[in-house]
Protein backbone atom coordinates (compact mmCIF):
# COMPACT_ATOMS: atom_id res chain seq x y z
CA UNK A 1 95.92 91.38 -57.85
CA UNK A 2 97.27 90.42 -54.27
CA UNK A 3 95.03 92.89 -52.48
CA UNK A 4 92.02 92.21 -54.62
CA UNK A 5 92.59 88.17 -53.89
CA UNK A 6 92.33 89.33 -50.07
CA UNK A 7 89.62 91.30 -50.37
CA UNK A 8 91.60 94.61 -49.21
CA UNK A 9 90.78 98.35 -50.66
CA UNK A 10 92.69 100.20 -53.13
CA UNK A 11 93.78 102.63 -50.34
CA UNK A 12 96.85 104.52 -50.69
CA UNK A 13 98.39 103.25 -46.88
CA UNK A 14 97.50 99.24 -48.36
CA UNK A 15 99.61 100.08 -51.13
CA UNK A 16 102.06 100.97 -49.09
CA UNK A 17 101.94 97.73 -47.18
CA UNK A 18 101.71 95.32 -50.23
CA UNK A 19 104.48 97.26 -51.99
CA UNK A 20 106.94 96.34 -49.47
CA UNK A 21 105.56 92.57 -49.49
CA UNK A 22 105.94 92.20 -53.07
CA UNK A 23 109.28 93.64 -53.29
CA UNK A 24 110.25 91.10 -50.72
CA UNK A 25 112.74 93.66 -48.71
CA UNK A 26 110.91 93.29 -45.00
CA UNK A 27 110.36 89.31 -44.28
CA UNK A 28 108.93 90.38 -41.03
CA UNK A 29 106.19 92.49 -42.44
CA UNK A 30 105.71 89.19 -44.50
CA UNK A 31 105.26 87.20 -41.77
CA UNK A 32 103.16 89.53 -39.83
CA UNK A 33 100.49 89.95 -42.92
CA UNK A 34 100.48 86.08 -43.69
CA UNK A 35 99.20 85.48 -39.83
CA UNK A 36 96.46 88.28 -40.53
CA UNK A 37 94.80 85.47 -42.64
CA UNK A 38 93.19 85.07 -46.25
CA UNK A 39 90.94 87.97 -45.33
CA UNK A 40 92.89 90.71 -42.87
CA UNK A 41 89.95 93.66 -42.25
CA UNK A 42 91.19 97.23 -42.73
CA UNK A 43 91.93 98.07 -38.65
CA UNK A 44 94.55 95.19 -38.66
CA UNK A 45 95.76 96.49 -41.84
CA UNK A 46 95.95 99.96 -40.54
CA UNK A 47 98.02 98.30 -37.55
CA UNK A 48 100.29 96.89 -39.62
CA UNK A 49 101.26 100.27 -40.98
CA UNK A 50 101.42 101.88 -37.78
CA UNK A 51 104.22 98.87 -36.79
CA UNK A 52 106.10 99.33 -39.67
CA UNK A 53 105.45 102.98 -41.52
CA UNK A 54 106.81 105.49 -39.27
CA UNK A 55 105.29 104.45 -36.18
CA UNK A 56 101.68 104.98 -38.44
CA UNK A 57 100.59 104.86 -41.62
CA UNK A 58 100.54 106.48 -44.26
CA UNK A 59 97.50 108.26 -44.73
CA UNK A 60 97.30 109.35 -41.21
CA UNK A 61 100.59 111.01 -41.19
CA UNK A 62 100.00 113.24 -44.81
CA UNK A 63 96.25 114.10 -43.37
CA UNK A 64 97.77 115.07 -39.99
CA UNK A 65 100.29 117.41 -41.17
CA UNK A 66 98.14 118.64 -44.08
CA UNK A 67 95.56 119.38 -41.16
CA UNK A 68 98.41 121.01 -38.74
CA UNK A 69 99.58 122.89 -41.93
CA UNK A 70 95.97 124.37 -42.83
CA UNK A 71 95.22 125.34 -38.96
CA UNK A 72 98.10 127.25 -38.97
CA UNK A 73 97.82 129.14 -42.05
CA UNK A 74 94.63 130.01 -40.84
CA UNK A 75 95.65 131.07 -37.04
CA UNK A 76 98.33 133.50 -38.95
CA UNK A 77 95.36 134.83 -41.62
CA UNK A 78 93.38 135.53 -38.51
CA UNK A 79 96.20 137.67 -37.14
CA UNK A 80 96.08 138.60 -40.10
CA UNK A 81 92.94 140.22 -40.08
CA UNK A 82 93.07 141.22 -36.29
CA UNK A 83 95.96 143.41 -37.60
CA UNK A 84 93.65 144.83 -40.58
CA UNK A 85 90.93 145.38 -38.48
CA UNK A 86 93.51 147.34 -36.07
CA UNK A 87 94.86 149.64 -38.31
CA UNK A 88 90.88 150.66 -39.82
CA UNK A 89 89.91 151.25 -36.30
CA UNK A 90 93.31 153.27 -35.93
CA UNK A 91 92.74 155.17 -39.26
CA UNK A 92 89.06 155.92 -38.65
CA UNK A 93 90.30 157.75 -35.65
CA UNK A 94 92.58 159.60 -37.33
CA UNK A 95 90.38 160.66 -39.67
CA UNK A 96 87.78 161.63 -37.35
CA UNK A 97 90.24 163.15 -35.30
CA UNK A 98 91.86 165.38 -38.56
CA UNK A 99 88.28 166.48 -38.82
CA UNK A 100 87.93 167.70 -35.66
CA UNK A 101 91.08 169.72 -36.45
CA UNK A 102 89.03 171.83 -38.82
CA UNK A 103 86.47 173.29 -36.68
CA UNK A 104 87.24 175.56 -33.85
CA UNK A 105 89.93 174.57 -31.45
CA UNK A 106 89.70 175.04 -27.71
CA UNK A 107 92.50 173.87 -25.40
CA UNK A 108 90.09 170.94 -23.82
CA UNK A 109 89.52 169.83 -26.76
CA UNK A 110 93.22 169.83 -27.95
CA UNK A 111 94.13 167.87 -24.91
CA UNK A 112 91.23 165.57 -25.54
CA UNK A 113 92.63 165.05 -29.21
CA UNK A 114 96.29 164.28 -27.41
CA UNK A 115 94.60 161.75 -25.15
CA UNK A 116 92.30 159.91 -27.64
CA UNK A 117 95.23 159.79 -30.20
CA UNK A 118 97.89 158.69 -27.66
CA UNK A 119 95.55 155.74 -26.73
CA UNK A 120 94.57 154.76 -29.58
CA UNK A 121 98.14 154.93 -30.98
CA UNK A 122 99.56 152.64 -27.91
CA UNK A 123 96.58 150.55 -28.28
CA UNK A 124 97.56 149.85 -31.97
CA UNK A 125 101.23 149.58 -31.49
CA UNK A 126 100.33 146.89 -28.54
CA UNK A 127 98.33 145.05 -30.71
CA UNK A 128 101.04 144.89 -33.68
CA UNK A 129 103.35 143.73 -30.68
CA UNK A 130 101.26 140.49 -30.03
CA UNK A 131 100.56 139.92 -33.74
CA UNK A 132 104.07 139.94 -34.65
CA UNK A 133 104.63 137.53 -31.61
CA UNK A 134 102.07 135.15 -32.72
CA UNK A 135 103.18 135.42 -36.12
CA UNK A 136 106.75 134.12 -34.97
CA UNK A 137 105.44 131.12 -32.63
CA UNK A 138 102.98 129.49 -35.24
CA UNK A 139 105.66 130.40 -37.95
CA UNK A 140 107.88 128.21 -35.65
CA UNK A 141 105.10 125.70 -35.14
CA UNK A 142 104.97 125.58 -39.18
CA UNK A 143 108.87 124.82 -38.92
CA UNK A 144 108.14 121.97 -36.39
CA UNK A 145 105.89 120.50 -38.84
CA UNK A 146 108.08 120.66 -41.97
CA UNK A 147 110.82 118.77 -39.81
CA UNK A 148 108.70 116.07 -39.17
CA UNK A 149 107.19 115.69 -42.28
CA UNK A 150 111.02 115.17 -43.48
CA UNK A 151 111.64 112.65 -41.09
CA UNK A 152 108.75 110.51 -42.06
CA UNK A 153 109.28 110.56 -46.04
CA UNK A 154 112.90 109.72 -44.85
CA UNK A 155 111.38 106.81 -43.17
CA UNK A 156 109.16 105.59 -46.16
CA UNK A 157 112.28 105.91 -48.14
CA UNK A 158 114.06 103.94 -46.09
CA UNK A 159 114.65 99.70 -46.10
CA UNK A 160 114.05 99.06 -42.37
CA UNK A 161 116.10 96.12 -42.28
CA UNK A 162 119.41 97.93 -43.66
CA UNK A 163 118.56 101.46 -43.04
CA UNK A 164 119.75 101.79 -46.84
CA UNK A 165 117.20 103.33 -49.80
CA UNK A 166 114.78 101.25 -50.91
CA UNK A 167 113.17 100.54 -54.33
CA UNK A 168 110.44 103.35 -53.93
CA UNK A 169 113.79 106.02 -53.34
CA UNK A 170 115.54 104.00 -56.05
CA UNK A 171 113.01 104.36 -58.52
CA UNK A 172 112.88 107.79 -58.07
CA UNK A 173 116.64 108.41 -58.06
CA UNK A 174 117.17 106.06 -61.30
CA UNK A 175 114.43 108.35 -62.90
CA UNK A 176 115.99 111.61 -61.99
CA UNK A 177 119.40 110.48 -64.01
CA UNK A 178 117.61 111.32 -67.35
CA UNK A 179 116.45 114.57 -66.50
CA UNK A 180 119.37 116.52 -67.39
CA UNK A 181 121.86 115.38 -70.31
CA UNK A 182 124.46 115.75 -67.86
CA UNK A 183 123.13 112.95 -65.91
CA UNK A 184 122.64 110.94 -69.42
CA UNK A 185 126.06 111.38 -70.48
CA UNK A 186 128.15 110.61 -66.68
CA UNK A 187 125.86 107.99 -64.75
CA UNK A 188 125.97 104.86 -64.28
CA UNK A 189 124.02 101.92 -62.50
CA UNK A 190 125.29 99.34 -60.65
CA UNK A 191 123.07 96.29 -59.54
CA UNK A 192 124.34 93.70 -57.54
CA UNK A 193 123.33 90.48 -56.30
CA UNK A 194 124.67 87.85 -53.49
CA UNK A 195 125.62 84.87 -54.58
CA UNK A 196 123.67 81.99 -53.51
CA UNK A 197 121.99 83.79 -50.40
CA UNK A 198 118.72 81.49 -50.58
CA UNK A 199 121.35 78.56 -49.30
CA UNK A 200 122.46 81.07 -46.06
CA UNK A 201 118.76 81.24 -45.55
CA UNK A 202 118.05 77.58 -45.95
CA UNK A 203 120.75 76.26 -43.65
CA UNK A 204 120.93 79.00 -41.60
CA UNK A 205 117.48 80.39 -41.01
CA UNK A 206 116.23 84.10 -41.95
CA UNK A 207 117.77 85.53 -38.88
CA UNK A 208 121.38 84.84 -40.18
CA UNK A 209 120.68 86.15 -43.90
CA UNK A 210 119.33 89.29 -42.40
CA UNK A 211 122.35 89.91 -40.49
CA UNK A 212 124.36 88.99 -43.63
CA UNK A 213 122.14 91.69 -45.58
CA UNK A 214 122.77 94.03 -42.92
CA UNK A 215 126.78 93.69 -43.06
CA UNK A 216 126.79 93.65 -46.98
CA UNK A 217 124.63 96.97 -47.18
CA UNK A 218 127.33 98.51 -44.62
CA UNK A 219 130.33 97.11 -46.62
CA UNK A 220 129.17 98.68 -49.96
CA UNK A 221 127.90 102.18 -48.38
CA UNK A 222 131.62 102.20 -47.13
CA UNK A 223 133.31 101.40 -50.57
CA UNK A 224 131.41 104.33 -52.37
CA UNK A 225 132.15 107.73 -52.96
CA UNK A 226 130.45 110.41 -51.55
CA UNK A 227 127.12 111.21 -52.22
CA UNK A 228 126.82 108.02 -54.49
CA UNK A 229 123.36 106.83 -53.95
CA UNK A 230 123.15 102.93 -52.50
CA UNK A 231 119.73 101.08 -52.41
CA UNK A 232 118.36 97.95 -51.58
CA UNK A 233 115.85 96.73 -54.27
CA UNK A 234 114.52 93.99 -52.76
CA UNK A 235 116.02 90.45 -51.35
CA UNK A 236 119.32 90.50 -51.58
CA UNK A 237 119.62 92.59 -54.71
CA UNK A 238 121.46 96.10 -54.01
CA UNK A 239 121.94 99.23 -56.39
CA UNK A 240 124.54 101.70 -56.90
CA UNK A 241 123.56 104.96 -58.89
CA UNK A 242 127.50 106.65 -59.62
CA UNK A 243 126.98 110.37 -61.17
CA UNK A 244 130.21 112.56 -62.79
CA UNK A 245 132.06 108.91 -63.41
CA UNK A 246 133.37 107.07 -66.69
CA UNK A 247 132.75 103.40 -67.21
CA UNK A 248 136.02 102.81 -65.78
CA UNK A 249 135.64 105.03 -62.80
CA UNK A 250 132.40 103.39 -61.81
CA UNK A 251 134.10 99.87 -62.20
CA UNK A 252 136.63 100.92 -59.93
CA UNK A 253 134.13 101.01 -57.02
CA UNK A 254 132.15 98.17 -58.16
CA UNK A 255 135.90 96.12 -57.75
CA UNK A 256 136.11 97.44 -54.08
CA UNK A 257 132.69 96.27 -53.21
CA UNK A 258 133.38 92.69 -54.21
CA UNK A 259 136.72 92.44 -52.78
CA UNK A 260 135.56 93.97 -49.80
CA UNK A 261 132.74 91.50 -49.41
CA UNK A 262 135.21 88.55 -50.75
CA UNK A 263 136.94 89.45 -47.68
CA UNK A 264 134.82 90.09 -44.97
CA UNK A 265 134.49 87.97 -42.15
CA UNK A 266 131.00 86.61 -41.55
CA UNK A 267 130.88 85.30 -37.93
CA UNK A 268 128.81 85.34 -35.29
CA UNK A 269 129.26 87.13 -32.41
CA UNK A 270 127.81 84.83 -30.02
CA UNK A 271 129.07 81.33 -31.30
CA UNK A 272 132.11 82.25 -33.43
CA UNK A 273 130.25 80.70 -36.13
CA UNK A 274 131.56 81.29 -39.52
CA UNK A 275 128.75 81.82 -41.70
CA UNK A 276 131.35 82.88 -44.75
CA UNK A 277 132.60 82.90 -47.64
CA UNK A 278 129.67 85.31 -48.92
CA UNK A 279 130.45 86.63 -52.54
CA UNK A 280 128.48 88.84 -54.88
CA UNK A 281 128.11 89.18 -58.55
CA UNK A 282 127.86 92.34 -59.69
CA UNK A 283 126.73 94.46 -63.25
CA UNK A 284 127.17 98.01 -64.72
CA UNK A 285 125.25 100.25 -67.31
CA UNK A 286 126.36 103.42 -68.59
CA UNK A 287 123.35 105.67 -68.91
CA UNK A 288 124.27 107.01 -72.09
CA UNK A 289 123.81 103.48 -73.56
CA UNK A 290 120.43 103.18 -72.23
CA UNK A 291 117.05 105.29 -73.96
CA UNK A 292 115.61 105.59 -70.25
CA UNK A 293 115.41 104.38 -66.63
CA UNK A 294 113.66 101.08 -67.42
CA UNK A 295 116.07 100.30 -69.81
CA UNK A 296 119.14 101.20 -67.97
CA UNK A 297 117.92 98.85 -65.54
CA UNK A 298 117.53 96.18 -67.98
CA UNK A 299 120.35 96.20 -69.24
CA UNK A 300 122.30 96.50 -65.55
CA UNK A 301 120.41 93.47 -65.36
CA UNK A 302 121.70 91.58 -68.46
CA UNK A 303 125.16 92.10 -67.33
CA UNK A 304 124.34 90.85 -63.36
CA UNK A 305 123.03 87.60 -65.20
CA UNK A 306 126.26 87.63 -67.14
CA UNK A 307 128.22 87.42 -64.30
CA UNK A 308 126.04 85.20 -61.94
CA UNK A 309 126.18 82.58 -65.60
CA UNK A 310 129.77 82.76 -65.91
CA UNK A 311 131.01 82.02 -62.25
CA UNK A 312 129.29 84.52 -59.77
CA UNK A 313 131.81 86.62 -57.56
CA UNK A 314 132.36 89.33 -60.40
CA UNK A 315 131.74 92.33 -62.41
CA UNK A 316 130.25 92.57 -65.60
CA UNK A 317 129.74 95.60 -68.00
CA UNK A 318 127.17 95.34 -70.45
CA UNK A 319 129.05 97.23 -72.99
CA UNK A 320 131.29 93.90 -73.04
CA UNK A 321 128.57 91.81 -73.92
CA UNK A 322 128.07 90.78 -77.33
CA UNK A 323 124.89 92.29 -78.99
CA UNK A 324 123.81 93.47 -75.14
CA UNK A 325 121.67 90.22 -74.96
CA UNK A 326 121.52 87.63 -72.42
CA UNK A 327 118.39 85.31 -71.80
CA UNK A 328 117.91 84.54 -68.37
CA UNK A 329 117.97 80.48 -67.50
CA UNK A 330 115.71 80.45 -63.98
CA UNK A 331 117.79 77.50 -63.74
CA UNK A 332 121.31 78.98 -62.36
CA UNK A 333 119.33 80.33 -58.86
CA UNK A 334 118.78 76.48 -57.81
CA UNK A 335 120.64 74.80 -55.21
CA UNK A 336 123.67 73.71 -57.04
């Protein structure tokens, strides 16, 4: 509805753009479309991506590599064929030459047979020798390609701000936990949610809550286990994806990321400024109580609105609230 209010096209890279402004995780990007104006044309939109999305956008970088991809496949075919078209030539000799064998032999024409065959044999070896070089270079030139086609879905799976996941990775990993009834029966979601950050923002400015959402993503990638996936969803809401872990496993960690943030300092570095005490309220959702992704989020949800309604600063599970229901009051994010 955004885009069509602006007048941009349903393109793939404006997506991309306007999916990272609505999920609010990139203020700068924000601020950088806003001064486009009510009407931004598609070159300054394309300019935006290039800024943000892996030094370009999008489109450009899947149509590149699809392009590198499909020259190469068709340099190797055609040494391919250069190879095919070797080994005919080489086997129309031979058989030409095994004819020749039939009719009467003189010694000239023996040692003519010797000298056609021994060129045409070192001319066809030769040739296999190049082929099989070329082969390897564009085969390494393919390899090239793949590695940089990893590092930019890396990048558009990445929130630039915290170098975290963001929600498009998220939604993808929170998906993939219902694949297998392993992941059904031993995941878990945490979401979690600093308290109050609009008020760090509001008397501090947006440079100062970025720098606090920069030291709270580091804190809780350093208070999970390994290979635990950590996300930013969008503002200051974070998400912890725990695999192979019981309800009181996965609480465990959730404890350490709160006391970990309850105690951090939050200073700055230039004035000694303490911008502290920054708190979060956290809540968990077994995936086995939950018919899908959606609804395990919902319900991860429930219990962060538990907590943030009964205090803030702590950990709710949603298989302690009563009935699993919780209706949100708007009310509790205003300035108290």
């Amino acid at each position: 509805m955004t885009m069509r209010q602006m007048g941009v096209i349903g393109l793939p890279r404006n997506y991309e753009i306007f999916y990272e402004i609505c999920t609010g995780s990139n203020d700068a990007l924000c601020d950088d479309v806003r001064a486009l104006g009510p009407m931004p044309t598609q070159d300054q939109l394309d300019g935006i991506g290039r800024k943000y999305f892996a030094g370009t956008n999008g489109r450009n970088v899947l149509e590149e590599a699809r392009d590198q991809v499909a020259t190469k496949i068709e340099e190797v075919m055609s040494l391919l064929r250069r190879e095919r078209s070797s080994l005919e030539k080489y086997g129309s000799i031979l058989g030409k030459t095994s004819g020749g064998l039939n009719s009467q032999i003189t010694q000239d024409i023996l040692l003519r047979i010797v000298g056609i065959m021994s060129a045409a044999t070192e001319s066809t070896l030769e040739q296999g020798r190049q082929i099989e070089t070329s082969i390897i270079d564009k085969s390494a030139e393919l390899e090239k390609v793949k590695v940089t086609l990893e590092e930019y879905k890396k990048l558009a799976d990445t929130d630039p701000l915290t170098q975290i996941w963001n929600r498009r990775a998220f939604d993808r990993a929170v998906a993939s936990i219902y694949d297998t009834e392993k992941g059904r029966m031993f995941s878990a979601l945490i979401i979690a949610d600093i308290d109050r950050f609009k008020d760090f923002n509001d008397r501090h400015g947006h440079p100062v809550g970025d720098r606090i959402l920069q030291i709270v993503a580091d804190i809780i990638s350093s208070n999970v286990q390994p290979g635990m996936f950590v996300a930013r969803t969008g503002g200051e809401e974070f998400a912890i994806i725990g695999e192979g872990m019981s309800e009181e496993g996965i609480s465990r960690v959730a404890e350490a990321i709160r006391t970990a943030i309850e105690a951090a300092p939050f200073v700055s570095t230039d004035t000694g400024m303490s911008y502290g005490p920054v708190t979060i309220s956290l809540g968990i959702c077994m995936a086995s109580e939950a018919a899908g992704p959606e609804d395990l989020y919902i319900k991860a949800d429930r219990a962060l609105y538990a907590s943030k309604v009964s205090g803030r600063n702590q950990i709710t599970r949603h298989s302690s609230l009563v009935d699993g229901k919780a209706r949100k009051n708007w009310f509790i994010y205003r300035k108290d």
